[in-house]
N, C-alpha and C. Protein backbone atom coordinates (compact mmCIF):
# COMPACT_ATOMS: atom_id res chain seq x y z
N UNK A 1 6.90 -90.20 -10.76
CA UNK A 1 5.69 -89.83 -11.47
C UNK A 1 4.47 -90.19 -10.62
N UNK A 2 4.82 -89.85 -9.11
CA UNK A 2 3.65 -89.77 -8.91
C UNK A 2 2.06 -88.92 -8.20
N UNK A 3 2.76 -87.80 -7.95
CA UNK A 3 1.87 -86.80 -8.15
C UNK A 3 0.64 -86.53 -9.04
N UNK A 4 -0.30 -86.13 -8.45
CA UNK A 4 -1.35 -85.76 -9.78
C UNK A 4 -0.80 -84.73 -11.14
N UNK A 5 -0.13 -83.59 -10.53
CA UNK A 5 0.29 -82.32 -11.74
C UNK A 5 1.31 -83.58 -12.44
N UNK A 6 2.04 -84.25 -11.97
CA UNK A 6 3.11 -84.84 -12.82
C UNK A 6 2.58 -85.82 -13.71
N UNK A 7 1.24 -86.37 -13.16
CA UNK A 7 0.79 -87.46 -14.33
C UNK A 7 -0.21 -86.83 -15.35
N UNK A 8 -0.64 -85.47 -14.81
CA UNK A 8 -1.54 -85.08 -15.97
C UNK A 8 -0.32 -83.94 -16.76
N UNK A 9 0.88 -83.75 -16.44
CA UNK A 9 1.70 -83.67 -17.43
C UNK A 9 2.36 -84.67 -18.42
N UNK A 10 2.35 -85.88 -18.03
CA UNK A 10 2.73 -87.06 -18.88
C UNK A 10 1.63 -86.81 -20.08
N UNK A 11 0.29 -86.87 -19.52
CA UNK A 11 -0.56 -87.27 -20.24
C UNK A 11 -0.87 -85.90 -21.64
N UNK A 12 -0.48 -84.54 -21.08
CA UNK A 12 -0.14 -83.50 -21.94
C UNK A 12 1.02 -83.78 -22.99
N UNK A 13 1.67 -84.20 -22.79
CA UNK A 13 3.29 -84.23 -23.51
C UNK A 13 2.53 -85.37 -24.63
N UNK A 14 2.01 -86.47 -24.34
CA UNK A 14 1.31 -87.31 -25.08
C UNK A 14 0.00 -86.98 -26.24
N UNK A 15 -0.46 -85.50 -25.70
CA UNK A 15 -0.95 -85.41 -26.63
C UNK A 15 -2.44 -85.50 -26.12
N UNK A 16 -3.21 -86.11 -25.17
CA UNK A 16 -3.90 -86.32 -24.78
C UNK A 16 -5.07 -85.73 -23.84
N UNK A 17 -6.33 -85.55 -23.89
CA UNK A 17 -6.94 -84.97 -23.12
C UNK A 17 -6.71 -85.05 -21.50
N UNK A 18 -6.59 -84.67 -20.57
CA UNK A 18 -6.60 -85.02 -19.31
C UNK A 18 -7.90 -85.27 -18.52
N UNK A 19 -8.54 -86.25 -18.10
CA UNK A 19 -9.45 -86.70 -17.64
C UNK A 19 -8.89 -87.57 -16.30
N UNK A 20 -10.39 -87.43 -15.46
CA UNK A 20 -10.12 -88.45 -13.77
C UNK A 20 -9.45 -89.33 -14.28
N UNK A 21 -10.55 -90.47 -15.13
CA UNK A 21 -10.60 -91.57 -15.33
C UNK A 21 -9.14 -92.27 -15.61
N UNK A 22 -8.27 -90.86 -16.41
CA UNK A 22 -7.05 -91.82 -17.27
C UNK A 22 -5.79 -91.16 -16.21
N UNK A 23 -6.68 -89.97 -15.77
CA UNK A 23 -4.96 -90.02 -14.65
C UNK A 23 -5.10 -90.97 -13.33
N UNK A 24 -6.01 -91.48 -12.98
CA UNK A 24 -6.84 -92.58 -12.11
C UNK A 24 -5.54 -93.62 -12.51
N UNK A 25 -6.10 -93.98 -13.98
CA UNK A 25 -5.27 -95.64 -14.49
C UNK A 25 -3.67 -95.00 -14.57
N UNK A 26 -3.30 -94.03 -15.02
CA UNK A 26 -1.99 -93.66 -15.04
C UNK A 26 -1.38 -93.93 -13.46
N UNK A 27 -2.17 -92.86 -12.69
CA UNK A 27 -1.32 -93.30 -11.24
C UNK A 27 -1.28 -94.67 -10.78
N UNK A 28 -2.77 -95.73 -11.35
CA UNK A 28 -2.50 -96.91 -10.89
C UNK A 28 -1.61 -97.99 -11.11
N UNK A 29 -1.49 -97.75 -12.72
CA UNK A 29 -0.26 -98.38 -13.34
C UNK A 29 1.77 -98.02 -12.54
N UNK A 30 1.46 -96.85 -12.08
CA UNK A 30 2.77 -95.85 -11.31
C UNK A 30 2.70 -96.67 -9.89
N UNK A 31 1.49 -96.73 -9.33
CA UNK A 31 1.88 -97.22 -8.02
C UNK A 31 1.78 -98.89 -7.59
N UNK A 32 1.50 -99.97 -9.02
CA UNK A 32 1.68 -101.39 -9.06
C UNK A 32 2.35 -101.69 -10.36
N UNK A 33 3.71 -101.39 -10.32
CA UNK A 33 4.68 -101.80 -11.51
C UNK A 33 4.64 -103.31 -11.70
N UNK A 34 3.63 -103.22 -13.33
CA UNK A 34 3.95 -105.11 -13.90
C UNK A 34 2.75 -105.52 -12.96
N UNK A 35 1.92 -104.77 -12.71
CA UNK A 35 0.30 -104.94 -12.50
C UNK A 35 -0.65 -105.39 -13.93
N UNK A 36 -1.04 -106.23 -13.63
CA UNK A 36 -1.73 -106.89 -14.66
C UNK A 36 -3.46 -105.67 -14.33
N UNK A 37 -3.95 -106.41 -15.41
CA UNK A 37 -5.46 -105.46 -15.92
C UNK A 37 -6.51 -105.54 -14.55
N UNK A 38 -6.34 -106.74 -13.93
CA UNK A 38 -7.21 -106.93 -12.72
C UNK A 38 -6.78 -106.25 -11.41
N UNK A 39 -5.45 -106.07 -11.39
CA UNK A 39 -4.71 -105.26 -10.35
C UNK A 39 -4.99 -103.88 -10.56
N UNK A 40 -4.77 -103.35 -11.73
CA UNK A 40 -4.93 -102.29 -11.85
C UNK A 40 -6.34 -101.57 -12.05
N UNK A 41 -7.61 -102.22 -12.45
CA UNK A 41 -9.22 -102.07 -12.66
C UNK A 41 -9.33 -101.55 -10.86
N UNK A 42 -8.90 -102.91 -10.18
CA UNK A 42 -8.97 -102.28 -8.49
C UNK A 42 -8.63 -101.69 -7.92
N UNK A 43 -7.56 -101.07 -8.14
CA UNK A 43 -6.67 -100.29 -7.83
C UNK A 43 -7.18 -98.51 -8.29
N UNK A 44 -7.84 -98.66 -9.27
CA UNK A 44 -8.48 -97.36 -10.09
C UNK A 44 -9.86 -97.24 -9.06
N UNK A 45 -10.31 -98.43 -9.24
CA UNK A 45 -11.77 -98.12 -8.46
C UNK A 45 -12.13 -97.93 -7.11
N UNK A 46 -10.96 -98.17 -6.37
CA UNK A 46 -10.54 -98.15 -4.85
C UNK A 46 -11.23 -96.89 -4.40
N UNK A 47 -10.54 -95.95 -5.05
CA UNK A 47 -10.68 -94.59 -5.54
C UNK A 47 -11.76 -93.72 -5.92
N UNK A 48 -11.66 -94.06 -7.30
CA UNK A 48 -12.88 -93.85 -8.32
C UNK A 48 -13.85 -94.93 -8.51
N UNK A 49 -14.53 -95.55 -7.56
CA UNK A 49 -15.33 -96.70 -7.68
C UNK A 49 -16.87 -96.06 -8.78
N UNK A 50 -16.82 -95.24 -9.82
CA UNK A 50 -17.67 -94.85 -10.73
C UNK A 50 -17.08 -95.27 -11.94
N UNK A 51 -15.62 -95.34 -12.24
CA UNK A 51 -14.62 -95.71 -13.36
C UNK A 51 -14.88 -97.02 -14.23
N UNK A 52 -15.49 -96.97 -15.10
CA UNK A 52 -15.86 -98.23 -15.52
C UNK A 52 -14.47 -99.72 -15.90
N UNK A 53 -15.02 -100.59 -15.96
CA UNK A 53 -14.21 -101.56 -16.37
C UNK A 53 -13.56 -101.53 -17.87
N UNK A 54 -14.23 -100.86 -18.77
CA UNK A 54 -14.04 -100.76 -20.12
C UNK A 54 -13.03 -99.39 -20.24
N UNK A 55 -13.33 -98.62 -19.58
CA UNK A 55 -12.34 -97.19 -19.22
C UNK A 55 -11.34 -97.46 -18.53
N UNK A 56 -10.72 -98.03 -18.31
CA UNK A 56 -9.41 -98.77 -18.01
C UNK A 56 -8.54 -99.37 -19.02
N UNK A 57 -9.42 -100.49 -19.52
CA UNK A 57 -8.89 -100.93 -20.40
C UNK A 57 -8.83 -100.36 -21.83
N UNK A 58 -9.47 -99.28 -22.26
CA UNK A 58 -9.41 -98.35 -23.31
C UNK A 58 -7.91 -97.67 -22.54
N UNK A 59 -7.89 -96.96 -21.42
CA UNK A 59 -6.81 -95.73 -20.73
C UNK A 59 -5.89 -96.74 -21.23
N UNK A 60 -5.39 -97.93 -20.94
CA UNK A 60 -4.41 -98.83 -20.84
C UNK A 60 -3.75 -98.88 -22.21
N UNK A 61 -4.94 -99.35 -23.27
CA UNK A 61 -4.18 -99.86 -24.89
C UNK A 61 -3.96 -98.50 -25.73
N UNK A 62 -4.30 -97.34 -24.79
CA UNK A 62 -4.37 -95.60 -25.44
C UNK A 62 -2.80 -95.55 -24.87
N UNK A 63 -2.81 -95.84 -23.66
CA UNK A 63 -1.16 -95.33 -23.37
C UNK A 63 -0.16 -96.10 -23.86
N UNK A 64 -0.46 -97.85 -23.88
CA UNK A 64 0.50 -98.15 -24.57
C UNK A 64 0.77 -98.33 -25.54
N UNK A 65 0.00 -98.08 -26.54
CA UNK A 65 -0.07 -97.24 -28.21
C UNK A 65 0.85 -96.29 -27.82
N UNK A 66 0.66 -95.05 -27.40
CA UNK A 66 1.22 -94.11 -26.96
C UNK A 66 2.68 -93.98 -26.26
N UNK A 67 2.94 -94.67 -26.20
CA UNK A 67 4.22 -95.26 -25.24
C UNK A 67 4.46 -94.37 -23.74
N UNK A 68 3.37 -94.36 -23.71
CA UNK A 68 3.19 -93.71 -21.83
C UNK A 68 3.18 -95.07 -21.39
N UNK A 69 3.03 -95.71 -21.15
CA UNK A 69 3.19 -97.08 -20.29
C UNK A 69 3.80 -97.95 -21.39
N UNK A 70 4.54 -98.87 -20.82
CA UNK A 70 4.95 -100.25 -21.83
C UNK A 70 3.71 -101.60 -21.21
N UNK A 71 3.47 -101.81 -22.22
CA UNK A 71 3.04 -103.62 -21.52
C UNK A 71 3.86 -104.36 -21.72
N UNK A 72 4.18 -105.47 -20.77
CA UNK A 72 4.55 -107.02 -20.90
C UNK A 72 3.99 -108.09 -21.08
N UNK A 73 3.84 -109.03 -21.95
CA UNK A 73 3.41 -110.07 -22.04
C UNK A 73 4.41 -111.21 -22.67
N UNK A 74 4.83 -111.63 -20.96
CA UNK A 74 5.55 -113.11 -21.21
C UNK A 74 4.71 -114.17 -21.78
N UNK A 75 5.56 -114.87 -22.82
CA UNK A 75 4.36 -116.20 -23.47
C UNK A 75 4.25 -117.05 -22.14
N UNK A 76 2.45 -117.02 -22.51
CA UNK A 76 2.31 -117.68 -21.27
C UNK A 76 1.57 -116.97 -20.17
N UNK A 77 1.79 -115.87 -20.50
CA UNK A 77 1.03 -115.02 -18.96
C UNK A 77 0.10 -114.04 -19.63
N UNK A 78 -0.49 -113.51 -18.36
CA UNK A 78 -1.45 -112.33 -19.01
C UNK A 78 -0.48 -110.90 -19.00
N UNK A 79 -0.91 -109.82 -19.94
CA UNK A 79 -0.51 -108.96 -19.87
C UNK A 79 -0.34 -108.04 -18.62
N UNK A 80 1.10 -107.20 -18.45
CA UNK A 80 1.02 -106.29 -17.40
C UNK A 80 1.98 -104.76 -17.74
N UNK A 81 1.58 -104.11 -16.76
CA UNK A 81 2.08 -102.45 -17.41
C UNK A 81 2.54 -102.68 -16.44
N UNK A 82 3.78 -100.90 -17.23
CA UNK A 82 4.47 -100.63 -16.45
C UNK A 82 4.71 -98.94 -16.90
N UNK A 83 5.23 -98.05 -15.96
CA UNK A 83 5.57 -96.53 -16.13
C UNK A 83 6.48 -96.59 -16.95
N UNK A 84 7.48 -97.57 -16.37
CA UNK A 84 9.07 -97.84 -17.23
C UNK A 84 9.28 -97.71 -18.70
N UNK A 85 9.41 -96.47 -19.24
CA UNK A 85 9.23 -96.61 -20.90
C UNK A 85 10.94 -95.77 -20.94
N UNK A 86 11.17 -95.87 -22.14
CA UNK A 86 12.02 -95.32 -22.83
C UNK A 86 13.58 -96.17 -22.92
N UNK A 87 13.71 -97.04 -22.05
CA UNK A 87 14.84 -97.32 -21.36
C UNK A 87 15.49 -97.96 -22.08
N UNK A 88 14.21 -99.18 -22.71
CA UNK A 88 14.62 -99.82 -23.52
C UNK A 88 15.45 -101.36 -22.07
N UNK A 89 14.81 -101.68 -21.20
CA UNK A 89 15.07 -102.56 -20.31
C UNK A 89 14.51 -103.55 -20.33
N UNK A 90 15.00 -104.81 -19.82
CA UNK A 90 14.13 -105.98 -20.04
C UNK A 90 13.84 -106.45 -18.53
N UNK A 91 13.42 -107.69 -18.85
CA UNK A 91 12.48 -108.26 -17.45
C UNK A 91 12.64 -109.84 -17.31
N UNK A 92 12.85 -110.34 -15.83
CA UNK A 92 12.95 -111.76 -15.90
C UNK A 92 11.70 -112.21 -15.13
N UNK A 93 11.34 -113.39 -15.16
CA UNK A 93 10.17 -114.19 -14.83
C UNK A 93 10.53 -115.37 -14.51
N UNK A 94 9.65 -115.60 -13.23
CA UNK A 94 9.31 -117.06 -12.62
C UNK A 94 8.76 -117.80 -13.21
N UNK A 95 9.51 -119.03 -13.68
CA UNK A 95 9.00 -119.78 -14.09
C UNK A 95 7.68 -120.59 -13.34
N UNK A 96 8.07 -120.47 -11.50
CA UNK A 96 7.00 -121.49 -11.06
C UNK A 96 5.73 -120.48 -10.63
N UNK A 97 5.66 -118.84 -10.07
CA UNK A 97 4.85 -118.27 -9.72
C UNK A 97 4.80 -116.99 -10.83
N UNK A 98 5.12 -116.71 -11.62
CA UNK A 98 4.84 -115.86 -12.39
C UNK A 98 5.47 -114.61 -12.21
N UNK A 99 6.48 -114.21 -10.71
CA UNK A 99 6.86 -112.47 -10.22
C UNK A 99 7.68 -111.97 -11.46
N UNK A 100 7.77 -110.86 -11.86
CA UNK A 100 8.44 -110.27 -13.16
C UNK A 100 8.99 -109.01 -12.18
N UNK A 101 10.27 -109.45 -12.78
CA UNK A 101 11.03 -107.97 -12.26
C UNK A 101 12.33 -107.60 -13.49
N UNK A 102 12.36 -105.97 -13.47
CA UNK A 102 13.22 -105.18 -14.24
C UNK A 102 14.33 -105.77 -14.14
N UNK A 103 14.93 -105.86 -15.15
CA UNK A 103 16.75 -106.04 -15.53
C UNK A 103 17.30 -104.98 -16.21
N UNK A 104 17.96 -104.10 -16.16
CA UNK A 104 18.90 -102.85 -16.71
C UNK A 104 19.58 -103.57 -17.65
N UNK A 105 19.77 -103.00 -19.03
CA UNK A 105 20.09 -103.09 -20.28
C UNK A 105 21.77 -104.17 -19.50
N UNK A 106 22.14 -104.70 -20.69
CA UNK A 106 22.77 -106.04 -20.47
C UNK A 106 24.43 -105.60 -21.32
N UNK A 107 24.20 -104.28 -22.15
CA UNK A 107 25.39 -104.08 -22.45
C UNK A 107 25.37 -102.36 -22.66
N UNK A 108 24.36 -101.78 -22.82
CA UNK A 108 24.60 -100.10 -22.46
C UNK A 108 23.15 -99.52 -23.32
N UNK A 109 23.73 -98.45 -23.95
CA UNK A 109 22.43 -97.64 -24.47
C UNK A 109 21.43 -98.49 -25.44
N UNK A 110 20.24 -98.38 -25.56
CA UNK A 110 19.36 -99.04 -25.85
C UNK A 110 20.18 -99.42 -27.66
N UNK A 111 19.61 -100.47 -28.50
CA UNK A 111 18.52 -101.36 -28.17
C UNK A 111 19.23 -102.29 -27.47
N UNK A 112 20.72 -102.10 -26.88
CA UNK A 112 20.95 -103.21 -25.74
C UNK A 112 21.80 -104.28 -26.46
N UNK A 113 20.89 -104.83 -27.49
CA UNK A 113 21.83 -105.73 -28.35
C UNK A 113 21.94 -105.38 -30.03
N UNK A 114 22.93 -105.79 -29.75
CA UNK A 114 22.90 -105.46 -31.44
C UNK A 114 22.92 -107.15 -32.49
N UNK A 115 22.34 -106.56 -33.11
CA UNK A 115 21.15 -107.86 -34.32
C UNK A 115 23.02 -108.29 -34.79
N UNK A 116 23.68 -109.06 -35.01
CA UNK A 116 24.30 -109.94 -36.16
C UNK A 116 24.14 -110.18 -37.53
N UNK A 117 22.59 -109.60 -37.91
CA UNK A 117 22.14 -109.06 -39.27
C UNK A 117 21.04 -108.43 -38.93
N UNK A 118 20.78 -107.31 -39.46
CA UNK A 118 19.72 -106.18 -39.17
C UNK A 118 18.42 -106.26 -40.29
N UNK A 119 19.08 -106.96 -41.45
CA UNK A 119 18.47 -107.44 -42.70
C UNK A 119 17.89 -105.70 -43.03
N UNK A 120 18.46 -104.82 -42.64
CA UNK A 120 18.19 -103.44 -43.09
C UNK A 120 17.41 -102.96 -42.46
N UNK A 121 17.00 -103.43 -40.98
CA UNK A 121 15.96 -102.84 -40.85
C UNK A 121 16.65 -101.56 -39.82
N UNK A 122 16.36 -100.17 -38.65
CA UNK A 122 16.74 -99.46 -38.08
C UNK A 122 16.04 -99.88 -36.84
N UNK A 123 17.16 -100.66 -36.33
CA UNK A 123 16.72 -101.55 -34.90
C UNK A 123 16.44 -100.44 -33.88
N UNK A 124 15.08 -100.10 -33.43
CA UNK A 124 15.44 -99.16 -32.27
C UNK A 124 14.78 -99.93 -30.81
N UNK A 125 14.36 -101.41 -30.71
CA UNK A 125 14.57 -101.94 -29.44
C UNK A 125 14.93 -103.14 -29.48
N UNK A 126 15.11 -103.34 -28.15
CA UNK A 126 15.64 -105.34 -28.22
C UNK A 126 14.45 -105.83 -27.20
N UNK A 127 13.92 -107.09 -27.22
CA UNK A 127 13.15 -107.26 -26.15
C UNK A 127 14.08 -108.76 -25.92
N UNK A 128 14.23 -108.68 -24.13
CA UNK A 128 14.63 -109.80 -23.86
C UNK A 128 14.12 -110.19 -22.58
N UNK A 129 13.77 -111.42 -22.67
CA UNK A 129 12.74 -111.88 -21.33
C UNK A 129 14.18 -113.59 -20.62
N UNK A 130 14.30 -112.57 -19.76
CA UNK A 130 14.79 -114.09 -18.71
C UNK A 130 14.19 -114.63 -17.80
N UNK A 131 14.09 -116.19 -18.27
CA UNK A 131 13.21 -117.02 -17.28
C UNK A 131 13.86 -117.82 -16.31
N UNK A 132 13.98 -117.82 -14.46
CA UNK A 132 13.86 -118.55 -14.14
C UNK A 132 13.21 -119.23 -13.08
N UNK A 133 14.04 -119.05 -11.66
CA UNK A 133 13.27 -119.60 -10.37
C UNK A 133 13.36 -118.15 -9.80
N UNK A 134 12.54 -117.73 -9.42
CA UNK A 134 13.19 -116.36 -8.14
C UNK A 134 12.78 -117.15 -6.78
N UNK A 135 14.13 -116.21 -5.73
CA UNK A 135 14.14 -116.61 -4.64
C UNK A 135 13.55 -117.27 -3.39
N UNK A 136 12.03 -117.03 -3.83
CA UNK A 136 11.46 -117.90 -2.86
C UNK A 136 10.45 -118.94 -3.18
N UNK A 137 10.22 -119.07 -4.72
CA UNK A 137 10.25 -120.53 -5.06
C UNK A 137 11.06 -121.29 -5.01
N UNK A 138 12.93 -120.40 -5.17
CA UNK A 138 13.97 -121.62 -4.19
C UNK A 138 13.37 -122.18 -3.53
N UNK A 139 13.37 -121.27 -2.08
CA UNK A 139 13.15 -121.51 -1.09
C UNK A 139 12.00 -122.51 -0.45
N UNK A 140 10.85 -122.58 -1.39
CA UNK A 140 10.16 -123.40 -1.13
C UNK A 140 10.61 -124.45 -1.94
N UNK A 141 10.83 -124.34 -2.94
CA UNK A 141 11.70 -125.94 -3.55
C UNK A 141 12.55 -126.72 -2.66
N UNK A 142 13.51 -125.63 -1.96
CA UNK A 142 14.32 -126.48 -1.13
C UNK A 142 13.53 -127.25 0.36
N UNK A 143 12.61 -126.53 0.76
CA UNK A 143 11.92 -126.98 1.54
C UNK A 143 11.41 -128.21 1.78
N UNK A 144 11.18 -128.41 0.31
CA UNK A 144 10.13 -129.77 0.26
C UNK A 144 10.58 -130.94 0.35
């Protein structure tokens, strides 16, 4: 998704007007996966340095209302997007530097797990966040 025709087709299928500004934040969110709001404001304006700060963050909580982007927010961190929708996939995190990376569903088609009591409800995701060291906070752990 990352072409211009392909992101201002996302943004059609959604329902949505197509404007610079939001295929700007769409491609920026596409080309820094699990880019937080400050990564991605710069990343838009690199570009479009006319794009306001508030037009970002409107494009951002419009798509992920929308489920054109997912956000993440590990307790504890600031929020970050991602293209990655539908999958129904989860994500692990550093405990000592914060890097978040994708994990592929843990037992097959979404919601991935199944509840032990559903209490009636029609489960259609699971969210699961694994925390630990990634590899080169090892590495500097072992260092020291």
């Amino acid at each position: 998704m990352t072409s211009t025709d392909g992101l201002e087709q996302v943004l059609k299928a959604a329902s949505m007007r197509v404007t610079q500004p939001r295929v700007a934040v769409l491609a920026a969110v596409a080309a820094n996966p699990h880019g937080d709001t400050e990564t991605i404001i710069s990343a838009v304006r690199r570009d479009h340095p006319a794009v306001s700060h508030q037009a970002v963050y409107d494009s951002l909580k419009l798509f992920a209302s929308l489920g054109v982007i997912r956000q993440i927010q590990p307790q504890g961190h600031i929020a970050r997007y991602e293209t990655r929708v539908g999958d129904n996939h989860h994500h692990v995190v550093c405990r000592n530097c914060g890097k978040l990376a994708d994990v592929d569903c843990a037992v097959g088609g979404a919601p991935c797990l199944h509840a032990s009591d559903d209490h009636g409800f029609k489960i259609d995701e699971a969210e699961v966040i694994y925390w630990g060291t990634c590899p080169e906070c090892q590495a500097e752990l072992r260092d020291e």
